[in-house]
Each structure stands twice: as structure tokens, then as C-alpha cells.
N, C-alpha and C. Protein backbone atom coordinates (compact mmCIF):
# COMPACT_ATOMS: atom_id res chain seq x y z
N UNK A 1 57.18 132.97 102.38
CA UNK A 1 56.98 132.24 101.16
C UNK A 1 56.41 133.13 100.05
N UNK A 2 55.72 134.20 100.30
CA UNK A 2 54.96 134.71 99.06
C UNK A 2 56.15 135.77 98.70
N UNK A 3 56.89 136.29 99.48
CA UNK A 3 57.99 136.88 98.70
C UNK A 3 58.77 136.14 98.04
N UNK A 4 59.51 135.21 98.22
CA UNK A 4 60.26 134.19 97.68
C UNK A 4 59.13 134.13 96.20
N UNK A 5 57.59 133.59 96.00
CA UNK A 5 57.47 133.75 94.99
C UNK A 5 56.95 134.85 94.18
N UNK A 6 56.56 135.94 94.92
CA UNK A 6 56.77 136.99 93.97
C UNK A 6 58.38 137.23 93.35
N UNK A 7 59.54 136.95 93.73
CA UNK A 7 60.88 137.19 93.51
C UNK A 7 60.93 136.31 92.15
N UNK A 8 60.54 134.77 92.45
CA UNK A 8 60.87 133.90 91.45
C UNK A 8 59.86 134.36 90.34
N UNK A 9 58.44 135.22 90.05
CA UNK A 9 57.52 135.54 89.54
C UNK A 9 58.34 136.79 88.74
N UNK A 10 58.92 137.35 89.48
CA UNK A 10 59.71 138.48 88.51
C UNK A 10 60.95 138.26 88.18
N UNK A 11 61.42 137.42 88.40
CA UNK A 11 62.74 136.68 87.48
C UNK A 11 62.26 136.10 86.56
N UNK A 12 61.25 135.51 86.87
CA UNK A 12 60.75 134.42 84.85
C UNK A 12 60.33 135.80 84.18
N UNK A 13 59.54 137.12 84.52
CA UNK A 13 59.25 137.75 83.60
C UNK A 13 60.35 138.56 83.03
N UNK A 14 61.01 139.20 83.95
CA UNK A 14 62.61 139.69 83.06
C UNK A 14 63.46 138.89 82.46
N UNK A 15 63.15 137.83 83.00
CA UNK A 15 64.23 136.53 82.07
C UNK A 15 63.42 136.43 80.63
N UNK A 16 61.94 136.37 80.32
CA UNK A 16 61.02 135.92 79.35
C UNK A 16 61.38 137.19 78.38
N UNK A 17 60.90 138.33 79.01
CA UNK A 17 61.25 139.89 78.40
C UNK A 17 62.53 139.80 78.21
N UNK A 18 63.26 139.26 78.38
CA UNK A 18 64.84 139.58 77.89
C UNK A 18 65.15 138.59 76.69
N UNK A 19 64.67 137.21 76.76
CA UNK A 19 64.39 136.35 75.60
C UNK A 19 64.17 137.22 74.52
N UNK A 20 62.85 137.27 75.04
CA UNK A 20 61.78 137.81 73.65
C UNK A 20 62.75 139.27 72.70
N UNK A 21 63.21 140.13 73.63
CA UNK A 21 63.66 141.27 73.27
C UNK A 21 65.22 140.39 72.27
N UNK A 22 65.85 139.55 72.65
CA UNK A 22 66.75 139.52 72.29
C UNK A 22 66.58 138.67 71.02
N UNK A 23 65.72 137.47 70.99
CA UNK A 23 65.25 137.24 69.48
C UNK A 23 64.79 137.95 68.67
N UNK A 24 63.59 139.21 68.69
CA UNK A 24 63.50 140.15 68.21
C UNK A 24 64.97 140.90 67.39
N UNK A 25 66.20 141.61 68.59
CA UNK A 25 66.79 142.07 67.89
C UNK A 25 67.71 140.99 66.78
N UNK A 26 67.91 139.94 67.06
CA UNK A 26 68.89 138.68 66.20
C UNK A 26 68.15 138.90 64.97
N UNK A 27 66.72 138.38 65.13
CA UNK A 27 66.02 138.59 63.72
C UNK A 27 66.10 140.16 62.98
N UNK A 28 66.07 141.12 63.52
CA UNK A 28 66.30 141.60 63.23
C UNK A 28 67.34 142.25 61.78
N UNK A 29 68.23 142.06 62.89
CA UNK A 29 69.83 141.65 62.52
C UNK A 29 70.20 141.20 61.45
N UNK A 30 69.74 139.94 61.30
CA UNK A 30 69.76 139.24 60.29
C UNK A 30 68.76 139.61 58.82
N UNK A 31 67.63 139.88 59.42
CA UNK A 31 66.85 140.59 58.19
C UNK A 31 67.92 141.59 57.61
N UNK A 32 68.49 142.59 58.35
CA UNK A 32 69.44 144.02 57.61
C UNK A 32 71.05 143.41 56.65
N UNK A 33 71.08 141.84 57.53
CA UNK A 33 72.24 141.14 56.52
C UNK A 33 71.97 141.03 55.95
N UNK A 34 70.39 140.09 55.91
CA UNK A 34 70.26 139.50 53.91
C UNK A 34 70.10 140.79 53.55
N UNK A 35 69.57 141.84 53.81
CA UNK A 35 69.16 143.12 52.82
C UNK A 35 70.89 143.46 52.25
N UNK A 36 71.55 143.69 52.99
CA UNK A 36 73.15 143.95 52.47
C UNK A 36 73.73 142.73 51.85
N UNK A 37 73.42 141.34 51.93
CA UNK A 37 74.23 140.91 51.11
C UNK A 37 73.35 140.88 49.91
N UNK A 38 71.95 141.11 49.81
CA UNK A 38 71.35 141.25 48.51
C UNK A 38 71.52 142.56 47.64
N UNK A 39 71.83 143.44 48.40
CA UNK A 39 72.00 144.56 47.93
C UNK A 39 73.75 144.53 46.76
N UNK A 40 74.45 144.00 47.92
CA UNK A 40 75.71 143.33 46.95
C UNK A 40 75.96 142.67 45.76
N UNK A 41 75.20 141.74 46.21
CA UNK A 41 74.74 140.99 45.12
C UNK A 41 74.58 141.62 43.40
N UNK A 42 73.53 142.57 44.08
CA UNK A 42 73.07 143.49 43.06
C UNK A 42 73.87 144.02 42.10
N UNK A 43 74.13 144.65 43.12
CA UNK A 43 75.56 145.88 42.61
C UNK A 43 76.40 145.03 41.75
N UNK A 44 76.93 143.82 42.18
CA UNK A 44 78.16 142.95 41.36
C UNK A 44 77.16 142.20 39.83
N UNK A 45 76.33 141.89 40.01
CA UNK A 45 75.42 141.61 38.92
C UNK A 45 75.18 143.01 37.69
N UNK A 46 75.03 144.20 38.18
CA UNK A 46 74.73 145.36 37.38
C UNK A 46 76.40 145.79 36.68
N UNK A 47 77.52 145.85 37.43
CA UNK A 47 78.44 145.63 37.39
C UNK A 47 79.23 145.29 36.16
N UNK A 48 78.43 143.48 36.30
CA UNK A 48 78.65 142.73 35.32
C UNK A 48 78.49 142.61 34.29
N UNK A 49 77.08 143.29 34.03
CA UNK A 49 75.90 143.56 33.16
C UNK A 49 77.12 144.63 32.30
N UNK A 50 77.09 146.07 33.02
CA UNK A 50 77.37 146.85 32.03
C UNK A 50 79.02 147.06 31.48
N UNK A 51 79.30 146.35 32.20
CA UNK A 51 81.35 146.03 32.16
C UNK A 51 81.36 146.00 31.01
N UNK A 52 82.79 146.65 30.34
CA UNK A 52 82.69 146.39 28.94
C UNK A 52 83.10 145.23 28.36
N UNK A 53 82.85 144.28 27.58
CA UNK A 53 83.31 143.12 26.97
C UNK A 53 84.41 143.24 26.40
N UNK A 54 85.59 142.03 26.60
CA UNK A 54 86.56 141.91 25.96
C UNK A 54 86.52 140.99 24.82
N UNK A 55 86.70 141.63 23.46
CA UNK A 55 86.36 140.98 22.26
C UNK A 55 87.92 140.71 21.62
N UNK A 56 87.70 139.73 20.93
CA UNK A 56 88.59 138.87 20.21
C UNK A 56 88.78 139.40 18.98
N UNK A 57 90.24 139.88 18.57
CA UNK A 57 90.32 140.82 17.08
C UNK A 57 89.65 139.65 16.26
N UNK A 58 89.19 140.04 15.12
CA UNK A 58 88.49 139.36 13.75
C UNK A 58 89.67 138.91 12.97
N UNK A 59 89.54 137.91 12.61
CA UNK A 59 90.46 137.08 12.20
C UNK A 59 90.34 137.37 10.87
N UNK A 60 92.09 137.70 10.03
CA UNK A 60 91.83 138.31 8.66
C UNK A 60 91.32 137.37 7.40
N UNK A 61 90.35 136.98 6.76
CA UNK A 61 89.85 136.13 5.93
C UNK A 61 90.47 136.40 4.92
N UNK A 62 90.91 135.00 4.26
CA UNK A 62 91.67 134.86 3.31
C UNK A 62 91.57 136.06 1.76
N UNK A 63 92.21 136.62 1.45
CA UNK A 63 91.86 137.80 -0.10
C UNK A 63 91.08 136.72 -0.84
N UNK A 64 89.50 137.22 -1.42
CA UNK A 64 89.10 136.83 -2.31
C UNK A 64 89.93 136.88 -3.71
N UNK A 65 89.47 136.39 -4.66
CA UNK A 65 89.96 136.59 -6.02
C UNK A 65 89.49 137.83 -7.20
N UNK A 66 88.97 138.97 -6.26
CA UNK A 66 88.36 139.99 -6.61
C UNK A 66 87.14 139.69 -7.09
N UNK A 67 86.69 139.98 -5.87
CA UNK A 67 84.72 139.89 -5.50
C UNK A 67 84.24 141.18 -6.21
N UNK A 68 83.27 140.94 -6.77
CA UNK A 68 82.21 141.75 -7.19
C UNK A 68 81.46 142.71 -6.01
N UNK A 69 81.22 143.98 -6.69
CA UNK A 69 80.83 145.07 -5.16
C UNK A 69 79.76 144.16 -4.72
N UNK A 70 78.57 143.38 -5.32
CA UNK A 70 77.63 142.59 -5.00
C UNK A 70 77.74 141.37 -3.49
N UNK A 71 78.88 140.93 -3.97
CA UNK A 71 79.23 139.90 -3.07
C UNK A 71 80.00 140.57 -2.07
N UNK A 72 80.48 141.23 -1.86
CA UNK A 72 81.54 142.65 -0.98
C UNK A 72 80.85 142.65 0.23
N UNK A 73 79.61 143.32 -0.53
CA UNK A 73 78.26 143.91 0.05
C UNK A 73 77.41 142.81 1.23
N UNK A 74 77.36 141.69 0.52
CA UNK A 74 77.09 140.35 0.67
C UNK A 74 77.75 140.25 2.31
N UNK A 75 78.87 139.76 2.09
CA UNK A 75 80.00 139.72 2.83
C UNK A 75 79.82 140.24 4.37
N UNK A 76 79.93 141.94 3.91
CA UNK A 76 79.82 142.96 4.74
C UNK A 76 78.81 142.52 5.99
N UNK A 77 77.55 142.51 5.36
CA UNK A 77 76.51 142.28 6.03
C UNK A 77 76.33 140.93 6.80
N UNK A 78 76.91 139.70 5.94
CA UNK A 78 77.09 138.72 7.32
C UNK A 78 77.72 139.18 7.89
N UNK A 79 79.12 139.90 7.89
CA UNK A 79 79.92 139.89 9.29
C UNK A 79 78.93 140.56 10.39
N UNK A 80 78.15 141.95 9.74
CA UNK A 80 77.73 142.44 10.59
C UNK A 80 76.58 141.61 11.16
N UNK A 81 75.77 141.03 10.44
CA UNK A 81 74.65 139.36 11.48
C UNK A 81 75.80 138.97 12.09
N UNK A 82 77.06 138.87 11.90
CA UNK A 82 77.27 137.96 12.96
C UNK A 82 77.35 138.74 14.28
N UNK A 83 78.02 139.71 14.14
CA UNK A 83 78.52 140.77 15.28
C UNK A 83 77.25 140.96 16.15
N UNK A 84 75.81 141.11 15.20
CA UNK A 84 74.75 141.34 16.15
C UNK A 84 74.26 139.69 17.08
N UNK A 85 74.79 139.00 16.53
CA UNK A 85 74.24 137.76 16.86
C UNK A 85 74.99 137.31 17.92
N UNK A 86 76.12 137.76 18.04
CA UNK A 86 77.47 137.84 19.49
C UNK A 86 77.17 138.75 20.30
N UNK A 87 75.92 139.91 20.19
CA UNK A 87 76.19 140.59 21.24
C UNK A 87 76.77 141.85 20.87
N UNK A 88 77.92 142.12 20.36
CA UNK A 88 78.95 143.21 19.74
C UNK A 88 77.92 144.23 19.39
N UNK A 89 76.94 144.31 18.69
CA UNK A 89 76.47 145.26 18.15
C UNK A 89 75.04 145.21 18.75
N UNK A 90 74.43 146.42 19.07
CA UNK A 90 72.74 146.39 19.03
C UNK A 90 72.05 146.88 17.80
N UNK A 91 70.94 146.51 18.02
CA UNK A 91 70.16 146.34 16.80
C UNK A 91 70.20 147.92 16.28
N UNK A 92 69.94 148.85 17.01
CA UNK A 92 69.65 150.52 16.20
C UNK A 92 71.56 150.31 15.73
N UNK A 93 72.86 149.69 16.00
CA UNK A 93 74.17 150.21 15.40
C UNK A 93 73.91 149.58 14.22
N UNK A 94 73.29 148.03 14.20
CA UNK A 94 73.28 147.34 13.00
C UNK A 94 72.72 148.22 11.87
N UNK A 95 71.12 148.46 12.62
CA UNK A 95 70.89 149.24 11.36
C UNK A 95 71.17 150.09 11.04
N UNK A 96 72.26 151.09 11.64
CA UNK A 96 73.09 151.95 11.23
C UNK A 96 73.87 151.58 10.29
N UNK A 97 74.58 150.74 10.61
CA UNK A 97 75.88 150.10 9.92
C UNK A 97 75.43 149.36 8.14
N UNK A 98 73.84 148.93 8.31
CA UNK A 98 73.17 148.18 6.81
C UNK A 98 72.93 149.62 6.64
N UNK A 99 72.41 150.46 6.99
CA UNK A 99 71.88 151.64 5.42
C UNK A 99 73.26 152.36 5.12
N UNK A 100 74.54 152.52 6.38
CA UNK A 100 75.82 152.95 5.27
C UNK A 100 75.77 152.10 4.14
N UNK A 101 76.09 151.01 4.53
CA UNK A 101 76.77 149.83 3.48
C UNK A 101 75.89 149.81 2.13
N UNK A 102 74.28 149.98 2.28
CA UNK A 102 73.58 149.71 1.38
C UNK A 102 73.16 151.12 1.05
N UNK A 103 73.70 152.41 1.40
CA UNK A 103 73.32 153.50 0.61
C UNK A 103 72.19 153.32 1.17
């Protein structure tokens, strides 16, 4: 009898140790997935971020009746608020783009 339960005494512990070891590696496992699908994630987000935008040609506005350089000027500079206000332009091109226009 005491062999019989030393036998059954070392089957629950290699059976327990084999549990334990094998949830260990699953979790594991799974920790290194989410790290790769977050890592993916990433990558397709940065991706996205710096992809270049596809912009819509500017639609030709009707010929004034010969605008004054004042109002030209005028003009100019909303389009360019608008362009910054879409995104199209950052702020250091804008203000590139206002001290051409305005000398």
C-alpha cells in the first residue's frame, strides 16, 4: 500500500507541475500576441498618420470683374486660412506663403 501511494503522490505532483508549467507558457504566449498585435496596430496607425493625403483640385472661382491688388491680396489669404484650416498647409508654410503675398 505505501508504494501504490507514494506512486499516486508522484503522479498528482508531475501532473500539478505540468499544469502549472503549461499555464505559465499559454500566458505567456499570449502576452507576446497582444505585444505583436499592438505593435501592428502601431505601425498601421503611424502609417496612416504620415501617408500622403489625397486632395481635391481647387475649384476655379468664377473671374472677378477686375479686383483691386487690395482685394487680390484679400482673396489670396483666405484661400490660404482655408488650406491651413483643412490640414493642407502647416502653420511655418502658411507663414511662408503670408509674407510672399504681403511683401
Amino acid at each position: 500500500m505505501p508504494g501504490l501511494l507514494r506512486g499516486v503522490a508522484r503522479t498528482a505532483v508531475v501532473a500539478g507541475t505540468a499544469t502549472a508549467v503549461s499555464n505559465r507558457v499559454s500566458r505567456r504566449q499570449a502576452g507576446r500576441w497582444a505585444q505583436q498585435d499592438y505593435e501592428q496596430q502601431q505601425q498601421q496607425y503611424e502609417q496612416q498618420q504620415y501617408a500622403q493625403p489625397q486632395y481635391a483640385q481647387p475649384q476655379q472661382a468664377a473671374p472677378a470683374a477686375a479686383p483691386d491688388e487690395m482685394t487680390e491680396k484679400i482673396n489670396q489669404l483666405k484661400q490660404l486660412a482655408d488650406l491651413k484650416a483643412q490640414g493642407v498647409l502647416t502653420e511655418e508654410e502658411f507663414q511662408a506663403q503670408k509674407r510672399l503675398l504681403l511683401g
